[in-house]
Protein backbone atom coordinates (compact mmCIF):
# COMPACT_ATOMS: atom_id res chain seq x y z
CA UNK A 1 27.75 -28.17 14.01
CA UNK A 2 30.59 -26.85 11.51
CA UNK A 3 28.63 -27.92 8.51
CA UNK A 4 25.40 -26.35 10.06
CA UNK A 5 27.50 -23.24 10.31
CA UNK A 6 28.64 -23.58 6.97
CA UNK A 7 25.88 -23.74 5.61
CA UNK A 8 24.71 -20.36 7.33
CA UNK A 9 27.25 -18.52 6.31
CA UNK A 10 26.96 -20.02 2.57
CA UNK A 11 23.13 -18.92 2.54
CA UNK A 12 24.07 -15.37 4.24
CA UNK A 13 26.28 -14.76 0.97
CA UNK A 14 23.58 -15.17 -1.41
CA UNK A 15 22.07 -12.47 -3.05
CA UNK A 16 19.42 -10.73 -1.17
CA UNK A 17 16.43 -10.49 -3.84
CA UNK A 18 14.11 -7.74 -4.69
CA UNK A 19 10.94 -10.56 -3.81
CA UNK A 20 10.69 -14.12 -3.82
CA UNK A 21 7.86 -16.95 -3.05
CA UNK A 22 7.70 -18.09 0.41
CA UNK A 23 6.41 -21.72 -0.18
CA UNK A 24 7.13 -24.25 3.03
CA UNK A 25 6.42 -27.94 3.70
CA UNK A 26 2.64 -27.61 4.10
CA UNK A 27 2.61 -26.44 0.48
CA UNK A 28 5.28 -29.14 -1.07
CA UNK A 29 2.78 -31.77 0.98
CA UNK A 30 -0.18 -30.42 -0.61
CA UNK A 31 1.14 -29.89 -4.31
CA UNK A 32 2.50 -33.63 -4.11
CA UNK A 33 -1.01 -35.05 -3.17
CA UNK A 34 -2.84 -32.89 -5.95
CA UNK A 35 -0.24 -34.68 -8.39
CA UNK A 36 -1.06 -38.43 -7.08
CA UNK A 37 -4.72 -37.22 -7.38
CA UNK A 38 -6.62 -38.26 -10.70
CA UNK A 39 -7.17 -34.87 -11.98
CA UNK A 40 -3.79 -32.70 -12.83
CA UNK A 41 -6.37 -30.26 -14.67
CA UNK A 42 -9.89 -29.26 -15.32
CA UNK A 43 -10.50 -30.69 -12.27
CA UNK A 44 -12.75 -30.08 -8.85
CA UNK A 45 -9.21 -28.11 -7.25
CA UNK A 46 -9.48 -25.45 -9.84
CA UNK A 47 -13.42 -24.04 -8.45
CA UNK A 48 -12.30 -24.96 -5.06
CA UNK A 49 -9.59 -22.39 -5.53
CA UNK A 50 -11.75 -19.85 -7.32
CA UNK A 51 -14.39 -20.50 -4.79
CA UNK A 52 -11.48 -19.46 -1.83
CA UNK A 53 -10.47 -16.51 -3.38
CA UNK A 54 -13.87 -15.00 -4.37
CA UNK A 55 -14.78 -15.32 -0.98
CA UNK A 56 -11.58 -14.07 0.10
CA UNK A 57 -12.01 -10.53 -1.53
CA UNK A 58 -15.84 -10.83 -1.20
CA UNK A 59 -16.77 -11.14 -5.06
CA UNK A 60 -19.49 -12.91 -6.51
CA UNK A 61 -17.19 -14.90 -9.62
CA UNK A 62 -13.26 -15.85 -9.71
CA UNK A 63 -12.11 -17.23 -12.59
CA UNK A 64 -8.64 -18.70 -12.60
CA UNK A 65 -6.06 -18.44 -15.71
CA UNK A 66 -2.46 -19.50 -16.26
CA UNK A 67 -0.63 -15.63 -15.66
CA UNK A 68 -1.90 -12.29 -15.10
CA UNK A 69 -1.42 -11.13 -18.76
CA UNK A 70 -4.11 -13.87 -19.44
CA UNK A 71 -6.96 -12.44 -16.96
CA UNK A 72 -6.18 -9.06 -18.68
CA UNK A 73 -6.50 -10.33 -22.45
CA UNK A 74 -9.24 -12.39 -21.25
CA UNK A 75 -10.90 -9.31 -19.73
CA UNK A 76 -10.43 -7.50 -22.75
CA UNK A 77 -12.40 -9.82 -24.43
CA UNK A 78 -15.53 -9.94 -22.15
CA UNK A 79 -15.81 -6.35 -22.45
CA UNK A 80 -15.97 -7.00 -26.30
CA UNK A 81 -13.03 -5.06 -27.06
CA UNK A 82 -12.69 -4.49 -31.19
CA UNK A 83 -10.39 -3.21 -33.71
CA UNK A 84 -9.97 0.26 -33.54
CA UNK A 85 -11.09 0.47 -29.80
CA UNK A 86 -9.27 2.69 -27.63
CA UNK A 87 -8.06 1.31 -23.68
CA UNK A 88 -6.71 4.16 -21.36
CA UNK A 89 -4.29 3.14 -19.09
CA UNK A 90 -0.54 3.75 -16.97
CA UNK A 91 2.63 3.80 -18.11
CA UNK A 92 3.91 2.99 -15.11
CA UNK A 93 3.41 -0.75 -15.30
CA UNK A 94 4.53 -3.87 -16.63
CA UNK A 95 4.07 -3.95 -20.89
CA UNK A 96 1.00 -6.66 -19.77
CA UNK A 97 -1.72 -3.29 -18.46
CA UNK A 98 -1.13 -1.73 -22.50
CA UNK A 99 -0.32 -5.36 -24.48
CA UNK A 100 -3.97 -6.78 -23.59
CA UNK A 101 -5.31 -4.04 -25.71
CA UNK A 102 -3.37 -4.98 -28.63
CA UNK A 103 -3.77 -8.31 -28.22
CA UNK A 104 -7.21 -7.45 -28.84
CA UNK A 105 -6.81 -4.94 -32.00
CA UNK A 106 -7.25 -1.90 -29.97
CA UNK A 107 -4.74 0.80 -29.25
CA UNK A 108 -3.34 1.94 -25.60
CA UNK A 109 -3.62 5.41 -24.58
CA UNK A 110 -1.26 6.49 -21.84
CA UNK A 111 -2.49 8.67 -19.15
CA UNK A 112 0.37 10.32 -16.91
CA UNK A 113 0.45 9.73 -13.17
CA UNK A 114 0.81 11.13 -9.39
CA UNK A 115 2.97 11.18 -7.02
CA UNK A 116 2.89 7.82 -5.94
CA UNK A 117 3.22 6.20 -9.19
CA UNK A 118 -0.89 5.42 -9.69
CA UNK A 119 -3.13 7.15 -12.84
CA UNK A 120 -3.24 10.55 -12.58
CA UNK A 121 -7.95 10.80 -12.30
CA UNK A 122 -7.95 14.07 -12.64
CA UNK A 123 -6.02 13.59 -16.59
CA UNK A 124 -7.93 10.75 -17.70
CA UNK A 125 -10.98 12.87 -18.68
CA UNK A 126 -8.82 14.83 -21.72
CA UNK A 127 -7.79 11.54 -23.26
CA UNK A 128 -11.51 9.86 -23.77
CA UNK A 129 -12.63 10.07 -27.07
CA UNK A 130 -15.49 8.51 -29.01
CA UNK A 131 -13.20 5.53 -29.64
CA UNK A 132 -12.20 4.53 -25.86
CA UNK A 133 -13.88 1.73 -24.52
CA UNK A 134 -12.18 0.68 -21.35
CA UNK A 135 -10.16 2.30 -18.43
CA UNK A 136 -7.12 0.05 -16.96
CA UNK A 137 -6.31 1.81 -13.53
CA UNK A 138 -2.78 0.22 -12.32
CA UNK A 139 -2.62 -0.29 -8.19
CA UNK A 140 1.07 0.23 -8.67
CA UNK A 141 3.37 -1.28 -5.76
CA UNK A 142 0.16 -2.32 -3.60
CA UNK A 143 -1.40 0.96 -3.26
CA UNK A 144 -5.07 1.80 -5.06
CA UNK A 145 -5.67 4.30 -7.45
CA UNK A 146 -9.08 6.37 -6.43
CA UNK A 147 -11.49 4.16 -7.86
CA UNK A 148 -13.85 6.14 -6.51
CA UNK A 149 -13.59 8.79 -8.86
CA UNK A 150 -12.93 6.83 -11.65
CA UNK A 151 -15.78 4.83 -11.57
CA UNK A 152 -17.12 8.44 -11.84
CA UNK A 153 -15.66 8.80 -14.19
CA UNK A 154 -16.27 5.52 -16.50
CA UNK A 155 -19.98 6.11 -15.81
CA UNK A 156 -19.90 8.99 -17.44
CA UNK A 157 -18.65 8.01 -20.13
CA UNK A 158 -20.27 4.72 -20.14
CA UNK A 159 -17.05 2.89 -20.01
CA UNK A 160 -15.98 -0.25 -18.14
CA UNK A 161 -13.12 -0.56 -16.04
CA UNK A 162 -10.62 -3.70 -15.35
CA UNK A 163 -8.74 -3.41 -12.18
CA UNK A 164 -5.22 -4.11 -12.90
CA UNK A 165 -4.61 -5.64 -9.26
CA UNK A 166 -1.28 -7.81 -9.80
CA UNK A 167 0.24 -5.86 -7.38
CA UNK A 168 -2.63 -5.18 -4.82
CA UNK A 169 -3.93 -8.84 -3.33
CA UNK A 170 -4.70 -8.27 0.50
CA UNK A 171 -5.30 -5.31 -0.36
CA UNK A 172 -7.89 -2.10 0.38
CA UNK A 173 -9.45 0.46 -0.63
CA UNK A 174 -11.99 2.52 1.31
CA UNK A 175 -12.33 -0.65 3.86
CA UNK A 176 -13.04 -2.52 0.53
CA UNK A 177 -11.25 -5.59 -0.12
CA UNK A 178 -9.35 -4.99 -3.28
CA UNK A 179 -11.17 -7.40 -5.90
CA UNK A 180 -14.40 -7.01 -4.08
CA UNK A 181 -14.76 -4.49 -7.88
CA UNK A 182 -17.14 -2.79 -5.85
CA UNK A 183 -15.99 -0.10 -8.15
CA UNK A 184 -14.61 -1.84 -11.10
CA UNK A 185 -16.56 -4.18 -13.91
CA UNK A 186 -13.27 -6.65 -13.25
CA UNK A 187 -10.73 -7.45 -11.17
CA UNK A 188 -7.39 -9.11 -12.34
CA UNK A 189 -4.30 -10.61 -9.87
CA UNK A 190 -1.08 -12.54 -10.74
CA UNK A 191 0.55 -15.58 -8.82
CA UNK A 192 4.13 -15.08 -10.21
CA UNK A 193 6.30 -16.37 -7.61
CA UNK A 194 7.47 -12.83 -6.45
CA UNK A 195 3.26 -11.73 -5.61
CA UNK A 196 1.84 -12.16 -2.82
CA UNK A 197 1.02 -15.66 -2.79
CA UNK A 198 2.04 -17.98 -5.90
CA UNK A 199 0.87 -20.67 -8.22
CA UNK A 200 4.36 -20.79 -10.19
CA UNK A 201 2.50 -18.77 -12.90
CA UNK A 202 -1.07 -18.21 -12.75
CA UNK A 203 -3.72 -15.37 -12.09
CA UNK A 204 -7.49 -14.93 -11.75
CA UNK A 205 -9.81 -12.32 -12.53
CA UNK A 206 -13.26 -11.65 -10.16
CA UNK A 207 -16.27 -10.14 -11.44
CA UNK A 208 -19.56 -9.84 -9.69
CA UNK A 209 -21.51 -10.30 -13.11
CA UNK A 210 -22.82 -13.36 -14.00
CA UNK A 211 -22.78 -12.90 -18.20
CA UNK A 212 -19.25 -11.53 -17.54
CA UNK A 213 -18.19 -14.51 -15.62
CA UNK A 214 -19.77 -16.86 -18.01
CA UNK A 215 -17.93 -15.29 -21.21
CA UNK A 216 -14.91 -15.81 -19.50
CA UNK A 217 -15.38 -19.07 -18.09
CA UNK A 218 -16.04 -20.16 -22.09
CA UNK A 219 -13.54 -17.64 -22.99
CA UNK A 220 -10.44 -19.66 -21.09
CA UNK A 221 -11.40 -22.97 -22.78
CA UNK A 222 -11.30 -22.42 -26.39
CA UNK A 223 -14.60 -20.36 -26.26
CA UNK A 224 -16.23 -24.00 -25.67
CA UNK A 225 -19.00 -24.74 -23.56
CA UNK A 226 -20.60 -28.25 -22.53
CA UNK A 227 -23.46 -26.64 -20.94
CA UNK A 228 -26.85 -27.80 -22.51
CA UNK A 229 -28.78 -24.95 -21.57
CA UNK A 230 -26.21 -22.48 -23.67
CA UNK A 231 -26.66 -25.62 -27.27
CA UNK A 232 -27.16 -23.68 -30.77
CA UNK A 233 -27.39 -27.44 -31.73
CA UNK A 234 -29.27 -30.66 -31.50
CA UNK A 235 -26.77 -32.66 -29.52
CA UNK A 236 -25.85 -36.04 -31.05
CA UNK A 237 -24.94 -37.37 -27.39
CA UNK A 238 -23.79 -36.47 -24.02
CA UNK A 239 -20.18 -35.70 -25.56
CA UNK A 240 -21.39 -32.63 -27.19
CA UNK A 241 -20.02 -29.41 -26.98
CA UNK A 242 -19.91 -26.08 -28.93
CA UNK A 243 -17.48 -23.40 -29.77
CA UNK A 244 -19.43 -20.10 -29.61
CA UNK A 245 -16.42 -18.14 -29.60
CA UNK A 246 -12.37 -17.91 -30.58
CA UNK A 247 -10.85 -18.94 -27.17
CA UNK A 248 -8.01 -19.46 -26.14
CA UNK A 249 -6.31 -22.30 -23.79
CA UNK A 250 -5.80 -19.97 -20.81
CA UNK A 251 -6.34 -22.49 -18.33
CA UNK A 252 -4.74 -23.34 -15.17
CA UNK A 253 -3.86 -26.92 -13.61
CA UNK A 254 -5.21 -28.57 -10.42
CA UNK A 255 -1.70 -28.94 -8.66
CA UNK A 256 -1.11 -25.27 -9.39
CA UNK A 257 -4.79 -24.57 -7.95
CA UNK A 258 -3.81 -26.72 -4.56
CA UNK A 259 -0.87 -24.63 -4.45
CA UNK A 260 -3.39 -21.27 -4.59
CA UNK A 261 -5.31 -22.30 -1.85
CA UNK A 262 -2.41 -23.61 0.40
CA UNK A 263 -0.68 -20.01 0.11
CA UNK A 264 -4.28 -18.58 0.39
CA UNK A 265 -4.60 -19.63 3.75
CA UNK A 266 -1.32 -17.83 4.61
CA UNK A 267 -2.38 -14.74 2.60
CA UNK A 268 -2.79 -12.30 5.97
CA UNK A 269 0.52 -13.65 7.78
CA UNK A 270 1.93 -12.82 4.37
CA UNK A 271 0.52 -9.62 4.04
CA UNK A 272 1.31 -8.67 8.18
CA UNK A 273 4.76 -9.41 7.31
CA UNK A 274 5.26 -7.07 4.03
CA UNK A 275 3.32 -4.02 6.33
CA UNK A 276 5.87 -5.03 9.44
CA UNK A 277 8.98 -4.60 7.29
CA UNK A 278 7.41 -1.21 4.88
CA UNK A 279 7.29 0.41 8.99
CA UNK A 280 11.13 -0.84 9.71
CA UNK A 281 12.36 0.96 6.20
CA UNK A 282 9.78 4.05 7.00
CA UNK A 283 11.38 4.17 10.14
CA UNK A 284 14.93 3.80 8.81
CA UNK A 285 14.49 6.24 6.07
CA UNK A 286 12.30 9.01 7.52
CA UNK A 287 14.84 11.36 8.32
CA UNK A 288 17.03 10.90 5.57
CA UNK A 289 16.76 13.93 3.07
CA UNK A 290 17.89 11.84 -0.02
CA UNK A 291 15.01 9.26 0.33
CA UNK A 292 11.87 10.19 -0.37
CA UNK A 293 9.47 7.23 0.86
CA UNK A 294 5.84 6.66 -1.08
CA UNK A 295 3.27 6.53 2.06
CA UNK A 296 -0.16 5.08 1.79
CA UNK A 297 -2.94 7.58 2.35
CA UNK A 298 -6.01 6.78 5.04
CA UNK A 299 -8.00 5.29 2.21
CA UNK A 300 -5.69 3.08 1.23
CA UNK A 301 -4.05 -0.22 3.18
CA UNK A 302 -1.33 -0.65 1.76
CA UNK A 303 0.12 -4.88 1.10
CA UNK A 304 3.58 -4.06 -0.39
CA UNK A 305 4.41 -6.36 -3.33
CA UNK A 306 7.46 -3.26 -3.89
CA UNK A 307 8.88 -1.31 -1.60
CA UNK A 308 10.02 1.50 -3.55
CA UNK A 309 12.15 4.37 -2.28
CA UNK A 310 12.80 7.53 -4.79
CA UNK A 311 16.07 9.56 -5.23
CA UNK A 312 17.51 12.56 -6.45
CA UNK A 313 17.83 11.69 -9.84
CA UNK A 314 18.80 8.78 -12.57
CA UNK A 315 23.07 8.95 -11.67
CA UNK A 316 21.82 8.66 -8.34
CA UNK A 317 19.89 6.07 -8.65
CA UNK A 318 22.18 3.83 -11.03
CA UNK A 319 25.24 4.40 -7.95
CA UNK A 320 23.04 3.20 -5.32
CA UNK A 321 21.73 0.35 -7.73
CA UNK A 322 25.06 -0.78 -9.06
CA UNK A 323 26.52 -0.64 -5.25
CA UNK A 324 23.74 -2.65 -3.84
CA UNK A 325 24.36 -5.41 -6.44
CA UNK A 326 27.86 -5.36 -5.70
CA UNK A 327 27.33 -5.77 -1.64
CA UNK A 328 24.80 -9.01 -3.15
CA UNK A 329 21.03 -7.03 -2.76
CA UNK A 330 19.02 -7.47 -5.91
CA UNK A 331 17.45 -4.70 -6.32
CA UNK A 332 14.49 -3.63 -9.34
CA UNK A 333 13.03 -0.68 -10.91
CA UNK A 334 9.12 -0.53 -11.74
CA UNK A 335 8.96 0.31 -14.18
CA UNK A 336 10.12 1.60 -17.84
CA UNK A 337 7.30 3.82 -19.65
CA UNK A 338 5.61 1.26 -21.19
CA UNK A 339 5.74 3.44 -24.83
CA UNK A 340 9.55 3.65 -24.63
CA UNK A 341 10.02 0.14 -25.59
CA UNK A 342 11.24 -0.34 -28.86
CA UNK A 343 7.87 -2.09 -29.56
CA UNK A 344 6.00 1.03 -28.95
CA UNK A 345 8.05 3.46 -30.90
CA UNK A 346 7.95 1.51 -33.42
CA UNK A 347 3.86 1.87 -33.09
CA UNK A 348 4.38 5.69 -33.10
CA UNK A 349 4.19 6.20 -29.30
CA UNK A 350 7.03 9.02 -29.07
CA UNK A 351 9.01 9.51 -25.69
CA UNK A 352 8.02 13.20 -23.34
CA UNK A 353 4.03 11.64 -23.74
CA UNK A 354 3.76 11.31 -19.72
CA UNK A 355 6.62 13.46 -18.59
CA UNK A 356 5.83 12.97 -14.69
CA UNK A 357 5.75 9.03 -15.27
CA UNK A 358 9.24 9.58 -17.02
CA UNK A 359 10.21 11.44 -14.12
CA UNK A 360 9.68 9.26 -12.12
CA UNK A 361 10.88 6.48 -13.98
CA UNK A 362 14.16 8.37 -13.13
CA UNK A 363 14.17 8.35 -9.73
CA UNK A 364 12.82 5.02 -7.91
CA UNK A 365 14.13 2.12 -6.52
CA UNK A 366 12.39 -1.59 -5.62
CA UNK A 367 14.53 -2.74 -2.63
CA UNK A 368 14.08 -6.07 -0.84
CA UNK A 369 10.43 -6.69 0.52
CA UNK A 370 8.92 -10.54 1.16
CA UNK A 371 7.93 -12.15 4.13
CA UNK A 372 11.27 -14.06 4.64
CA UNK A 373 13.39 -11.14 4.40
CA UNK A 374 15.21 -11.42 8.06
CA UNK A 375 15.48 -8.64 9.56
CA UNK A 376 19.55 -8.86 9.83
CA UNK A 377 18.86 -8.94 5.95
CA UNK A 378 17.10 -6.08 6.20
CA UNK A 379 19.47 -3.92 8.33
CA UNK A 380 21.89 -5.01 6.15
CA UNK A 381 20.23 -3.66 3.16
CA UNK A 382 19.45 -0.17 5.11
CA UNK A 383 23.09 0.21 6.48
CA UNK A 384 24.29 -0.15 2.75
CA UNK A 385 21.26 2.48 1.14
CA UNK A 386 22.53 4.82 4.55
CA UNK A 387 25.66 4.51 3.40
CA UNK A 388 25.49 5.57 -0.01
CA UNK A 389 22.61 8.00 0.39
């Protein structure tokens, strides 16, 4: 019993992360058949799991990839991105939404945002030139941007979307699953441990167009293909197989796959969980004047990969940062502008481009949010943000 104790009290002083995986014994079990199995990769669990997950968020095509940033260069890539392109997107995200245009010779164009962190629709308009190609809307923190109007937008203008959804699985918009692209060409997610369910590293990207899912099936594998039907050549035997594009290795294992679908079928308790502890900080923070809380709108349902709370300013936010690490609660801030790295100034991008993403930049706060947050963990993280702000 004193050891049991022990270890209680050794686990209550660890630090309290920002997110974390929530794997349990079903998922060791299953992960530690796949690896006994006789496929580790390019085996049947990888279109099980793609299978799963289209069906999941009601898609036609998944196709799974080892991260996110690989379903978004991938993406790219489909939509036959070239040199000199132009990609409109956030700079309120991680460096991956603005790097898969590089990675593909064309050149990010920052649009500046809301309120709640997303594109601004009503700016993206003034930035489309003759050069832009594809729109990147961000569903920052786990809410959606208004596809609606964007897709508006891109038809305009003849311009295809990717849903940068890394941040949005279990999501909706509209009563639309999030991935469903009901209003996006693509559809990209990520299953780094701290999403909403996890493959170690891993993502997938769902499309409901067949030459789109095709590319990128060829597209993850070298640009190879060992379908017959798709031959340039005379085949020499049943080993052939053609390279029809440059490819890349982008490919994800089995035991990673059995992983996917084990945390897929936990993917709603997950999500329940996130939404039940978003209420208990609403609740807790609602009538204090220093937090200002980011609320989903009646579109929107909202699955919280961040919890983010926004404060009076950047010396405000640093205090209440640096005290919360020192009372062991790990907390993050999504995101930098994406053109203040030194990476991007060095490309030209100059600082005051998106002054309201700066702005907010400034202000937020990403404080503990995953489904095994206890909630004496999580009145132990309010008590300290009450007591500082």
């Amino acid at each position: 019993m004193e050891f049991t104790r022990y270890l209680e009290v050794l686990n209550w002083c660890k630090m309290i992360p920002y997110g974390r995986q929530t794997i349990d014994e079903e998922d060791v079990s299953a992960v530690a058949e796949a690896l006994k199995s006789d496929f580790l990769t390019t085996g049947p669990k990888v279109k099980e799991f793609e299978n799963k997950f289209a069906k999941y968020v009601k898609a036609r095509y998944a196709v799974a990839v080892s991260s996110g940033t690989a379903a978004l260069h991938l993406a790219c890539l489909a939509a036959n991105i070239k040199t000199g392109d132009e990609v409109i997107t956030t700079p309120m995200t991680f460096v991956a939404s603005a790097n898969c245009a590089l990675y593909s010779g064309a050149k990010p164009v920052f649009v500046d945002i809301n309120e709640h962190g997303l594109i601004d629709e009503n700016k993206i308009e003034e930035k489309i030139t003759h050069k832009t190609k594809i729109i990147i809307p961000v569903n920052y923190a786990g809410l959606s941007c208004n596809m609606e109007k964007i897709r508006e937008i891109a038809d305009n203008h003849n311009l295809m979307i990717i849903e940068d959804s890394c941040h949005a699985f279990g999501g909706k918009y509209k009563n639309s699953m999030i991935g469903k692209c009901k209003y996006s060409d693509m559809c990209i997610f990520s299953f780094y441990p701290v999403k909403h369910i996890t493959t170690g590293e891993g993502g997938m990207i769902t499309t409901n167009s067949k030459g789109l899912y095709e590319k990128l099936i060829m597209l993850r594998t070298h640009g190879i293909t060992k379908n017959p039907k798709k031959f340039n050549q005379e085949p020499d035997g049943s080993w052939h197989q053609e390279m029809h594009f440059l490819g890349y290795n982008y490919r994800i294992t089995d035991f990673q796959c059995v992983l996917g679908i084990s945390q897929l079928n936990k993917i709603n308790t997950f999500v329940k969980k996130r939404r039940e502890l978003a209420k208990n900080y609403d609740e807790a923070f609602k009538n204090n004047k220093g937090i200002e809380i980011i609320k989903e709108k009646k579109e929107q349902f909202n699955p919280y990969h961040l919890y983010i709370i926004k404060v009076k300013d950047s010396i405000t936010r640093r205090r209440l940062y640096d005290y919360l690490l020192e009372n062991k609660i790990k907390c993050q801030v999504h995101y930098i502008p994406v053109y203040w790295h030194p990476y991007y100034q060095k490309l030209g991008y100059k600082k005051g481009t998106c002054p309201k993403a700066e702005e907010f930049y400034q202000k937020v706060l990403s404080i503990p949010i995953f489904p095994t947050l206890k909630v004496k963990e999580q009145n132990y993280v309010i008590s300290k943000i009450s007591k500082i702000i």
